[in-house]
Protein backbone atom coordinates (compact mmCIF):
# COMPACT_ATOMS: atom_id res chain seq x y z
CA UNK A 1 8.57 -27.71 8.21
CA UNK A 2 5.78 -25.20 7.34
CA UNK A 3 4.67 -24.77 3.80
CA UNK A 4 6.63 -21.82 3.33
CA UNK A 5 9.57 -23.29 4.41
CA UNK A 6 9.26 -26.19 2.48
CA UNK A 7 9.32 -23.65 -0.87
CA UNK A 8 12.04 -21.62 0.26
CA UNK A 9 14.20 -24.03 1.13
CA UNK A 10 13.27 -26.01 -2.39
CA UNK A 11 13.68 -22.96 -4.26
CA UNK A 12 17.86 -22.41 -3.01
CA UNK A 13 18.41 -26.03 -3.61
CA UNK A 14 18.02 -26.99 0.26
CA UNK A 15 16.24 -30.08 2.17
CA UNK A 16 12.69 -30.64 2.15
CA UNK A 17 10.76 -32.95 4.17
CA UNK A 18 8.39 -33.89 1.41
CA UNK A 19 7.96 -32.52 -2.44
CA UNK A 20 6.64 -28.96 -2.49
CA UNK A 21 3.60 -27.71 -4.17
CA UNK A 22 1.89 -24.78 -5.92
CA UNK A 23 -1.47 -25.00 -7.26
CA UNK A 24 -2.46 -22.74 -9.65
CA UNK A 25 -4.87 -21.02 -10.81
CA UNK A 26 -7.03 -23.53 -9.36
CA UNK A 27 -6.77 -23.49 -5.82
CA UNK A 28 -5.41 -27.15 -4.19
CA UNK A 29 -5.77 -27.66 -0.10
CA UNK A 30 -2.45 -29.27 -0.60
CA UNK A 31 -0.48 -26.61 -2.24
CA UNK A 32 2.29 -24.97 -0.31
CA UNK A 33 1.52 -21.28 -1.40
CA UNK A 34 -1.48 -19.22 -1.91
CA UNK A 35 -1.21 -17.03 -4.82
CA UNK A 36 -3.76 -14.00 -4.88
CA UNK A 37 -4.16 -10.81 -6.64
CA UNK A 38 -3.23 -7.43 -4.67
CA UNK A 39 -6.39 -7.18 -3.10
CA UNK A 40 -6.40 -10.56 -1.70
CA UNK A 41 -3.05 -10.44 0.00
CA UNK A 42 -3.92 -8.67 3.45
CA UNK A 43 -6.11 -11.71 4.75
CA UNK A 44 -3.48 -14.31 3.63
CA UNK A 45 -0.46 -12.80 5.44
CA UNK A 46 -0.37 -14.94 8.89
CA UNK A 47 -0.66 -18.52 7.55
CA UNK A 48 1.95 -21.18 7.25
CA UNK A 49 1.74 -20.72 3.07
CA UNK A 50 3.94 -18.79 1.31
CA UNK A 51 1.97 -15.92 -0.43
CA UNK A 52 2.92 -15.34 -3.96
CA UNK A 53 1.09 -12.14 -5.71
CA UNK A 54 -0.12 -12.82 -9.29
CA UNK A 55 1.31 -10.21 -11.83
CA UNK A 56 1.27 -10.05 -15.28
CA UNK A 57 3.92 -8.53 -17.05
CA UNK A 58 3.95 -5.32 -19.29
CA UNK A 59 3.31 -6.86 -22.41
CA UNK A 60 -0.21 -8.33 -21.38
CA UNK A 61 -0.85 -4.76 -20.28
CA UNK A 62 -0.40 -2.92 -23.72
CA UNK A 63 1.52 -5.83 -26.15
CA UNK A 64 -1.45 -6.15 -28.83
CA UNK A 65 -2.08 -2.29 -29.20
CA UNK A 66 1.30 -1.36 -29.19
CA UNK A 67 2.10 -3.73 -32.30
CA UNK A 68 1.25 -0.75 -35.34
CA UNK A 69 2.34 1.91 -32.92
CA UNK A 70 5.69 0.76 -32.64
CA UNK A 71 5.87 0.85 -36.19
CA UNK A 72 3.87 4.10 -37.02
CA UNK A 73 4.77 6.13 -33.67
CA UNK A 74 7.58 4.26 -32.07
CA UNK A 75 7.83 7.33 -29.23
CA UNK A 76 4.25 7.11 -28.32
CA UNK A 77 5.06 3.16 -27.95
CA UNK A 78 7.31 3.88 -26.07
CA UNK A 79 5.55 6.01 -23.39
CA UNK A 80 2.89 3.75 -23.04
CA UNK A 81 5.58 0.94 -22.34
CA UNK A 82 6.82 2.95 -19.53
CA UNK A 83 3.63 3.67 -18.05
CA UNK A 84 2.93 0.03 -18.08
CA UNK A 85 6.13 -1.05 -16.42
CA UNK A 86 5.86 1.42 -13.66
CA UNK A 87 2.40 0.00 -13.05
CA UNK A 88 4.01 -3.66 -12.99
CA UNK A 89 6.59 -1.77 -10.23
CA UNK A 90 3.91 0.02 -8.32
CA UNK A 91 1.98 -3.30 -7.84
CA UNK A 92 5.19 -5.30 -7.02
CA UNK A 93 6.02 -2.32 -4.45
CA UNK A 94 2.09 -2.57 -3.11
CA UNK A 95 2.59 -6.56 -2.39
CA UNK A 96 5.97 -6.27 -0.92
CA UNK A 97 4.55 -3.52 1.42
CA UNK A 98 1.69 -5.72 3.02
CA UNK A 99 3.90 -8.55 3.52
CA UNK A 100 3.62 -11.17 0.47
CA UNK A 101 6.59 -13.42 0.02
CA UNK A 102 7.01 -12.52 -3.35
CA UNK A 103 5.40 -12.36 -6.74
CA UNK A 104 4.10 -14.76 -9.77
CA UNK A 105 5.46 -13.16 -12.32
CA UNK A 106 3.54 -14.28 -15.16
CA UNK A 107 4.74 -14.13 -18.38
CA UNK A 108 2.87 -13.33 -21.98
CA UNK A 109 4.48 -11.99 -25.39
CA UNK A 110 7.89 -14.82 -25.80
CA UNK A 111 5.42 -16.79 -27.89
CA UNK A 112 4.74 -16.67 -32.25
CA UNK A 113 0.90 -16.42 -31.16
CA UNK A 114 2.04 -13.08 -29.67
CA UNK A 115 5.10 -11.54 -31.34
CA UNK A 116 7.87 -12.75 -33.36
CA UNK A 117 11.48 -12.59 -31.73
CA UNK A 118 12.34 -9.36 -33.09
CA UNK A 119 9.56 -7.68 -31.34
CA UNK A 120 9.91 -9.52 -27.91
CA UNK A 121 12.92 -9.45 -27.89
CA UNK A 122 13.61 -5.90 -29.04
CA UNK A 123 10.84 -4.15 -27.21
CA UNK A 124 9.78 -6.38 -24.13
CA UNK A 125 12.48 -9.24 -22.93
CA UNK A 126 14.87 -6.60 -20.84
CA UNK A 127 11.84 -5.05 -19.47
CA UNK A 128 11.40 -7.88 -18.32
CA UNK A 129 14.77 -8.78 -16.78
CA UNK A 130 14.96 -5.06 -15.17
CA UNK A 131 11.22 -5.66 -13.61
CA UNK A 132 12.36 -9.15 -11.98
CA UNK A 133 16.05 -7.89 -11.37
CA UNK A 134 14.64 -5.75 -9.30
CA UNK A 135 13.13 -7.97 -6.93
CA UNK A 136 15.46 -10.81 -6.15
CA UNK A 137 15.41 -9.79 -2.67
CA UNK A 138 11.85 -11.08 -2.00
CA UNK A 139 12.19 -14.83 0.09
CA UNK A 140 10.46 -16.47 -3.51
CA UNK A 141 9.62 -15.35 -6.90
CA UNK A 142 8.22 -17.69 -9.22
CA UNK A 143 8.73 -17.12 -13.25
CA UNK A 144 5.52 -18.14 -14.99
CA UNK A 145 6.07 -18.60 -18.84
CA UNK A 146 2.58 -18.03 -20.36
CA UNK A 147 2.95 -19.72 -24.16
CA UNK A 148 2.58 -22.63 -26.22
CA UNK A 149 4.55 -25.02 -28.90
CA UNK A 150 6.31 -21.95 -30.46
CA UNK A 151 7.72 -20.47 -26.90
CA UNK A 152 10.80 -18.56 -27.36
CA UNK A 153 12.45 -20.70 -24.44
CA UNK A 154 15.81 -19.92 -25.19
CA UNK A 155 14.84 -15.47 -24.64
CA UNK A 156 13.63 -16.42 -21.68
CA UNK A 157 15.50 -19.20 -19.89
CA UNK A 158 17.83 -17.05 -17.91
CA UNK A 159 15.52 -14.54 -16.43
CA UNK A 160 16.18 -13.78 -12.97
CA UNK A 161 13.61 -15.56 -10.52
CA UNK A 162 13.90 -18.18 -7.38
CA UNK A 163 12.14 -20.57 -9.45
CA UNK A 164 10.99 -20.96 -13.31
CA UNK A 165 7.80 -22.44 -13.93
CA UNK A 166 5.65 -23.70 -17.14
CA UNK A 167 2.66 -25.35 -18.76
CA UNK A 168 4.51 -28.87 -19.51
CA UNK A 169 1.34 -29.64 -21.69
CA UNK A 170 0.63 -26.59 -23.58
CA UNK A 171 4.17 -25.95 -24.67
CA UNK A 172 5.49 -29.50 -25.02
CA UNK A 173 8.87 -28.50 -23.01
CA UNK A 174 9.84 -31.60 -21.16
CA UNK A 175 11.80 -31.17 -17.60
CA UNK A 176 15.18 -32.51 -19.68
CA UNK A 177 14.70 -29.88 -22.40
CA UNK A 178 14.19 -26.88 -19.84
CA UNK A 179 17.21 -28.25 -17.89
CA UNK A 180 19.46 -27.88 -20.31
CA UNK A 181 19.19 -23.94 -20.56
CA UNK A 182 18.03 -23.36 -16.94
CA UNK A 183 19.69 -24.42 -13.53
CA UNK A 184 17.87 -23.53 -10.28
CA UNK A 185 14.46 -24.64 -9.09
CA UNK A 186 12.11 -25.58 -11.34
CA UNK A 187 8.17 -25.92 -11.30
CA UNK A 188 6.05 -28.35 -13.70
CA UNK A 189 3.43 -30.81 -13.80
CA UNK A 190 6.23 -33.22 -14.28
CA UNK A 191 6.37 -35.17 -10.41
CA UNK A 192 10.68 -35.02 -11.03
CA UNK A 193 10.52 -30.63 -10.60
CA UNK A 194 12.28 -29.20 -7.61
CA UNK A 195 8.49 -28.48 -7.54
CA UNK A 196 5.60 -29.70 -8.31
CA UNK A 197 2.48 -27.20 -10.46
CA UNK A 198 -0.51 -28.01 -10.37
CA UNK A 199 -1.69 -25.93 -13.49
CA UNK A 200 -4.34 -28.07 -14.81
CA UNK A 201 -6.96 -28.52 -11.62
CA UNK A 202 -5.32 -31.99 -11.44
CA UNK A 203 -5.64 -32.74 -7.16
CA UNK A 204 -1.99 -32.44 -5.97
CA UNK A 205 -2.47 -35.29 -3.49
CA UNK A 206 -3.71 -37.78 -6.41
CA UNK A 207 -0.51 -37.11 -8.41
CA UNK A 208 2.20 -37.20 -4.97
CA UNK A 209 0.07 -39.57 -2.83
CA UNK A 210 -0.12 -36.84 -0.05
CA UNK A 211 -2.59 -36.26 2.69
C-alpha cells in the first residue's frame, strides 16, 4: 500500500495495512502526506505521498480588520469578504490544476480569542461550508481547526471534509468528545484517530513504533 493509499483508504473508513500519518507543520520522514504551500506543489506531484495544499481560510485573510467594519460599514465588509473567498477559490482551483490530492483547509475565527459566535457564525461559518462544499470531489481534504480551550466545536463539527483534524493539546478536545458530534475520519495526536497528527514535532515513529 503506498502512502497515499493508506490515507485514502483511512479517510472512507477502508483497510489499512498499518496506522496512517500526517505530520504537520513540522515535516516527519514517516508521514503519509506532504503538505506544501502552492508554490511547492509542482515538485511533490510524482511521489507515493499524498499531497495536501495548505490553505487558510477567509477569516485569517481579513477576520481582525473586518471586526469595526462590519459594524460601521457592513457593505464594505462585505466586499472585502468576497474578495477573500474568491482568493481561497482561486488557490484551491491553482492546486487542483497541478495535481495535489487535495487541500488542508485550515481553520481560524470559531474560537473566543477570535470572535464570539455571533460573528463566526453570522459572517464566516457558511463561507466556510460553501468553500469546502465545493471541493468534496478532491481524493482527500483534511479540516484543520485552528483554536484553543474556547473552540466553538459544535459550529464547526459538521463541516464537509474527508477527514477533521485538531490540536488535542491546545484545545483540550479529547477523541471521545469530538466523536460524539463528528463521524468520519478523524486526525489527532491521540494514537486511537483513524489518523494519526503529528502537530507538535513529536517523531511519528517514536509514538507508533514504525520504521
Amino acid at each position: 500500500m503506498t502512502s497515499r493509499e493508506r490515507l485514502v483508504a483511512a479517510a472512507r473508513g477502508g483497510e489499512v495495512d498499518q496506522k496512517p500519518v500526517i505530520g504537520w507543520p513540522v515535516s516527519d520522514p514517516a508521514s503519509d502526506a506532504v503538505v506544501v504551500d502552492i508554490s511547492q506543489v509542482a515538485g511533490q506531484i510524482d511521489g507515493d505521498r499524498a499531497v495536501l495544499v495548505e490553505v487558510t481560510n477567509p477569516f485569517f485573510r481579513v477576520g481582525s480588520s473586518l471586526k469595526e467594519l462590519h459594524r460601521t460599514e457592513p457593505a464594505e465588509a462585505a466586499r472585502r469578504l468576497d474578495r477573500a473567498v474568491e482568493h481561497v477559490r482561486a488557490e484551491i482551483a491553482a492546486a487542483m490544476d497541478v495535481g495535489a490530492d487535495g487541500i488542508l483547509y485550515r481553520l481560524h475565527g470559531a474560537s473566543a480569542a477570535h470572535s464570539t459566535p455571533m460573528e463566526y457564525g453570522g459572517h464566516y461559518l457558511e463561507r466556510d461550508r460553501e468553500i469546502l462544499s465545493e471541493i468534496g470531489d478532491a481524493r482527500l481534504n483534511v479540516l484543520f481547526l485552528v483554536g484553543d480551550e474556547d473552540l466553538y466545536f459544535d459550529f464547526v463539527s459538521d463541516l464537509p471534509a474527508h477527514v477533521l483534524a485538531w490540536d488535542r493539546e491546545a484545545t483540550g478536545l479529547s477523541l471521545a468528545t469530538v466523536r460524539e458530534l463528528r463521524t468520519g475520519a478523524l486526525a489527532s495526536s491521540d494514537p486511537e484517530s483513524e489518523i494519526m497528527l503529528s502537530h507538535s514535532g513529536v517523531r511519528i515513529a517514536d509514538r507508533l513504533e514504525r520504521p
